[in-house]
C-alpha atoms as a PDB file:
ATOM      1  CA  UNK A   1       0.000   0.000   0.000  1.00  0.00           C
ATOM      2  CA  UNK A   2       1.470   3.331  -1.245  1.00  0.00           C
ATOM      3  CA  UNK A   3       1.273   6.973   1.026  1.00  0.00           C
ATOM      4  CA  UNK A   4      -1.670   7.533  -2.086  1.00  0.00           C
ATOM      5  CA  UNK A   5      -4.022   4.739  -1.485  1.00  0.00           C
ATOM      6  CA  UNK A   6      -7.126   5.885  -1.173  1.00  0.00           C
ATOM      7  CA  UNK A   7      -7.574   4.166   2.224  1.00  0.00           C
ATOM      8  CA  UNK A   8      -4.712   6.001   3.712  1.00  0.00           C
ATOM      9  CA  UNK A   9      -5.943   9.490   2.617  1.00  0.00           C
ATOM     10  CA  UNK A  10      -9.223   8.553   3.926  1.00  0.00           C
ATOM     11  CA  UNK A  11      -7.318   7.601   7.517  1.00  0.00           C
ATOM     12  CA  UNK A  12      -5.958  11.043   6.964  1.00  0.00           C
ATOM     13  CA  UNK A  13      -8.741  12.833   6.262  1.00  0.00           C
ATOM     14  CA  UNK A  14     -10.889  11.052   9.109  1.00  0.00           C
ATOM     15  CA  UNK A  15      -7.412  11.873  11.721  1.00  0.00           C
ATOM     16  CA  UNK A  16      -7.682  15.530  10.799  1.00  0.00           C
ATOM     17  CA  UNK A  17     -11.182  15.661  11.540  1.00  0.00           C
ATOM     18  CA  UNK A  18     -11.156  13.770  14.862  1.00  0.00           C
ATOM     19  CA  UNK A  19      -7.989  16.649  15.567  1.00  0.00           C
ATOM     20  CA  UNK A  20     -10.103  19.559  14.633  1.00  0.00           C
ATOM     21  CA  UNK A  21     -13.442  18.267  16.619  1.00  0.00           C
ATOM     22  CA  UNK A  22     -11.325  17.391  19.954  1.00  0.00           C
ATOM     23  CA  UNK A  23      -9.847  21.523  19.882  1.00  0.00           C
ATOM     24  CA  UNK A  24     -13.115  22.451  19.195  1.00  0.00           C
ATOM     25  CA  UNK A  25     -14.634  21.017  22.060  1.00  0.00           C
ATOM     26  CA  UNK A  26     -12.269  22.325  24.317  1.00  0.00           C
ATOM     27  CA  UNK A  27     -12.393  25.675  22.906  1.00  0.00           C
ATOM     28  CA  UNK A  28      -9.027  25.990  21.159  1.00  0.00           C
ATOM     29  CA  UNK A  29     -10.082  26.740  17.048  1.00  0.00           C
ATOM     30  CA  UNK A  30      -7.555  29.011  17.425  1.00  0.00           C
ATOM     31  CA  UNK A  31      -5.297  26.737  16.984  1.00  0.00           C
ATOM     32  CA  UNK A  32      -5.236  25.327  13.500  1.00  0.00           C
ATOM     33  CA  UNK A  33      -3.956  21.698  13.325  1.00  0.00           C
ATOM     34  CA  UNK A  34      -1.946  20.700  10.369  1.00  0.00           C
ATOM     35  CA  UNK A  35      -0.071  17.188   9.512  1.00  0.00           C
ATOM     36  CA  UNK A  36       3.169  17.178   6.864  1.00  0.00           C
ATOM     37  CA  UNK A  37       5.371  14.199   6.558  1.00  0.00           C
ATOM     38  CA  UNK A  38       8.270  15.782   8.653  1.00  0.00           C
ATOM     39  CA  UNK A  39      11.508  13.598   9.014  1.00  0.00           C
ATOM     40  CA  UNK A  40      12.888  12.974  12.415  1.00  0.00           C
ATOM     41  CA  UNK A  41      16.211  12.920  14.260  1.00  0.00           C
ATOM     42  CA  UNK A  42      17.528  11.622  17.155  1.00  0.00           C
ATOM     43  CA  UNK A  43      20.505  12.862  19.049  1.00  0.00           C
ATOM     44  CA  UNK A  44      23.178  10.117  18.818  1.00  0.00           C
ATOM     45  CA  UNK A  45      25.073  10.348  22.646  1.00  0.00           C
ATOM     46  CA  UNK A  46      28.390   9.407  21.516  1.00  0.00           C
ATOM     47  CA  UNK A  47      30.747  11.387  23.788  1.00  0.00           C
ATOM     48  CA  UNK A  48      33.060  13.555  21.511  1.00  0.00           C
ATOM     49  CA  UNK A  49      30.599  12.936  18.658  1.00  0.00           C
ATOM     50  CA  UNK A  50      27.899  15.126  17.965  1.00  0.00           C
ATOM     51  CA  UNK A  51      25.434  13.780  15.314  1.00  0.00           C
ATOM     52  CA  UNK A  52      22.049  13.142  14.228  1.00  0.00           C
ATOM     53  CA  UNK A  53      21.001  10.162  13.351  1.00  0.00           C
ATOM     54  CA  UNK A  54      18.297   9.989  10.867  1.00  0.00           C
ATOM     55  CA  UNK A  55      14.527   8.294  12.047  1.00  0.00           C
ATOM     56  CA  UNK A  56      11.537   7.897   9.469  1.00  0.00           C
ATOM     57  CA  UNK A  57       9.720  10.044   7.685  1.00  0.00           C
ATOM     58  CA  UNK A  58       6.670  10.594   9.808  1.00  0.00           C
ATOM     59  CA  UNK A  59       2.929  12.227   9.107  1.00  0.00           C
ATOM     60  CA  UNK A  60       1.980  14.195  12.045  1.00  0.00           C
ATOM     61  CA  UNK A  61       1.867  17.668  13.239  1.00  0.00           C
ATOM     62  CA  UNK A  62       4.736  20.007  12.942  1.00  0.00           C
ATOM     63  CA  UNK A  63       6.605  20.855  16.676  1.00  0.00           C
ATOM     64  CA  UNK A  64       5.489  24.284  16.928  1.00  0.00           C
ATOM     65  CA  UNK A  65       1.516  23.075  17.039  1.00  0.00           C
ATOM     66  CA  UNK A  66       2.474  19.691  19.044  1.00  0.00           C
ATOM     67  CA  UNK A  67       4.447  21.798  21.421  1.00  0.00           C
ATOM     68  CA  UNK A  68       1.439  24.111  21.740  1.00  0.00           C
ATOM     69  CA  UNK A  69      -1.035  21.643  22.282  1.00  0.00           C
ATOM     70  CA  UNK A  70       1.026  20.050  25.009  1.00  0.00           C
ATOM     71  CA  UNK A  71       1.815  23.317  26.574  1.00  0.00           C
ATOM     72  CA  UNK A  72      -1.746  24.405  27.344  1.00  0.00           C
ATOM     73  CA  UNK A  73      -2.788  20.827  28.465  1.00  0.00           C
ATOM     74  CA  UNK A  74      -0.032  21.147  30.975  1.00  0.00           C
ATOM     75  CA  UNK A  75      -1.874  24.600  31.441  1.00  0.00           C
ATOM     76  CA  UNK A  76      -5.401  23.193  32.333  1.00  0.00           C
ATOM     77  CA  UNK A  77      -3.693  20.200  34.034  1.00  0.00           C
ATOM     78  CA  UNK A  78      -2.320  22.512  36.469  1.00  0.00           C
ATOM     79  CA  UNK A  79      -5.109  24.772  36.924  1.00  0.00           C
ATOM     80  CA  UNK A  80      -7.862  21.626  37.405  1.00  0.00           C
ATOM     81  CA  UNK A  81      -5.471  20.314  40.095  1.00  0.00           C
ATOM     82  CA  UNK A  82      -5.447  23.722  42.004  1.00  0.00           C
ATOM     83  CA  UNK A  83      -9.317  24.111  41.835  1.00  0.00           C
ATOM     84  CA  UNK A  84      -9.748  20.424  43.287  1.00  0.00           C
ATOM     85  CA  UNK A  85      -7.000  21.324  45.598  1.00  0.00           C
ATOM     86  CA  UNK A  86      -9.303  24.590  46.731  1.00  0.00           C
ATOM     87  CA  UNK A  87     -12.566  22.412  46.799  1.00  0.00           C
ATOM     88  CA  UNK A  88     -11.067  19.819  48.614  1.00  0.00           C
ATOM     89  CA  UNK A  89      -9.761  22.769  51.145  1.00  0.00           C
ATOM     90  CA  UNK A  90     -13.019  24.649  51.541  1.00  0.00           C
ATOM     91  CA  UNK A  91     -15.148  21.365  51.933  1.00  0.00           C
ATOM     92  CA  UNK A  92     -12.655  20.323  54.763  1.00  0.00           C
ATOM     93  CA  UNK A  93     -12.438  16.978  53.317  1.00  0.00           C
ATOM     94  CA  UNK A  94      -8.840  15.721  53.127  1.00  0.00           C
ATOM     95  CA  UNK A  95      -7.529  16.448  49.165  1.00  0.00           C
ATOM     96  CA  UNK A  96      -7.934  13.033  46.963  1.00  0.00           C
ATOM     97  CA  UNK A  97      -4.824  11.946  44.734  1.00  0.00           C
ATOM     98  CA  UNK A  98      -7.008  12.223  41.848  1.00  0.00           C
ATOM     99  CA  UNK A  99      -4.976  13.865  38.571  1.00  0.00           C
ATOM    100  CA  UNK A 100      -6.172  14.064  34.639  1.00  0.00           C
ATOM    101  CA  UNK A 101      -5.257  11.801  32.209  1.00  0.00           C
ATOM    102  CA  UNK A 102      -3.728  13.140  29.154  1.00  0.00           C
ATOM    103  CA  UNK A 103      -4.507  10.148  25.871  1.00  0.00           C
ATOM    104  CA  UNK A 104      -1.819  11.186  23.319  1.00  0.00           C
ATOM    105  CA  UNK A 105      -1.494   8.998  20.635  1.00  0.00           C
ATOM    106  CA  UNK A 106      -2.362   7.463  16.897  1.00  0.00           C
ATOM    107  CA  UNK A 107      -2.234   4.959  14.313  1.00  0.00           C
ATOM    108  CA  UNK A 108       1.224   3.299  14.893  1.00  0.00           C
ATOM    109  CA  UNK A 109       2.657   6.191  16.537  1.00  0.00           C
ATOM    110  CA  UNK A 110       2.425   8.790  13.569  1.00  0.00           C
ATOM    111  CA  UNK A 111      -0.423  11.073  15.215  1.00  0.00           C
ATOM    112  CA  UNK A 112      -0.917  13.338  17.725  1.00  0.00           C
ATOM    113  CA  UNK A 113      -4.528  13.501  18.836  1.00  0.00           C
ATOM    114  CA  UNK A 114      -5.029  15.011  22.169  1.00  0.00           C
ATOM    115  CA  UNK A 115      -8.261  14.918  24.904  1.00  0.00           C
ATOM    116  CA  UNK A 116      -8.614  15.330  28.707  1.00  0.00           C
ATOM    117  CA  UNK A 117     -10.100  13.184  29.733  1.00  0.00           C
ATOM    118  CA  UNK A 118     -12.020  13.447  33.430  1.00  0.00           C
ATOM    119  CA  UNK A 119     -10.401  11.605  36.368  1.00  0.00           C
ATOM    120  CA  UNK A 120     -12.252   9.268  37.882  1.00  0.00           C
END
């Protein structure tokens, strides 16, 4: 099966839907999601030899959105956890070890689709 099949563009085009209606939900169409075929590196750790390896070629969304998307979940991560921490405080009921669970993932690795998803 080539990158062209119809099947994959289909997976495509139903992966940049599911994207765009998971920021919509949670508010965020200002941030427009957009997947390229980028290729990846790895650091190689060789002491006394800096290089880059090369990885595959990957379809998925460039760093500057994934590292957006990321950032603000960390965002309402942190600001969920201080409001239960505050509830917990004003009901006088000792604070439960609850936290939010981030799904990050794709077919076979190549996409990042986010959601919070409620503790519980």
């Amino acid at each position: 099966m080539t990158g062209r099949h119809p099947d994959l563009l289909k997976l495509r085009d139903l992966h940049a839907a599911m994207d765009r209606a998971v920021l919509d939900v949670h508010g965020r169409t200002d941030i427009q999601p957009r997947s390229e075929f980028i290729l990846d590196y790895e650091d190689d750790d060789t002491p006394g030899q800096p290089s880059r390896r090369k990885k595959p070629w990957r379809y998925r969304w460039p760093d500057e959105i994934r590292d957006e998307v990321l950032g603000r979940l960390l965002e309402l991560n942190a600001q969920r956890a201080k409001e239960e921490a505050l509830a917990g405080a004003t009901a006088g009921a000792a604070p439960r070890n609850r936290r939010h669970v981030f799904v990050l993932g794709g077919a076979a690795g190549t996409r990042l689709t986010c959601a919070v998803l409620p503790a519980g």
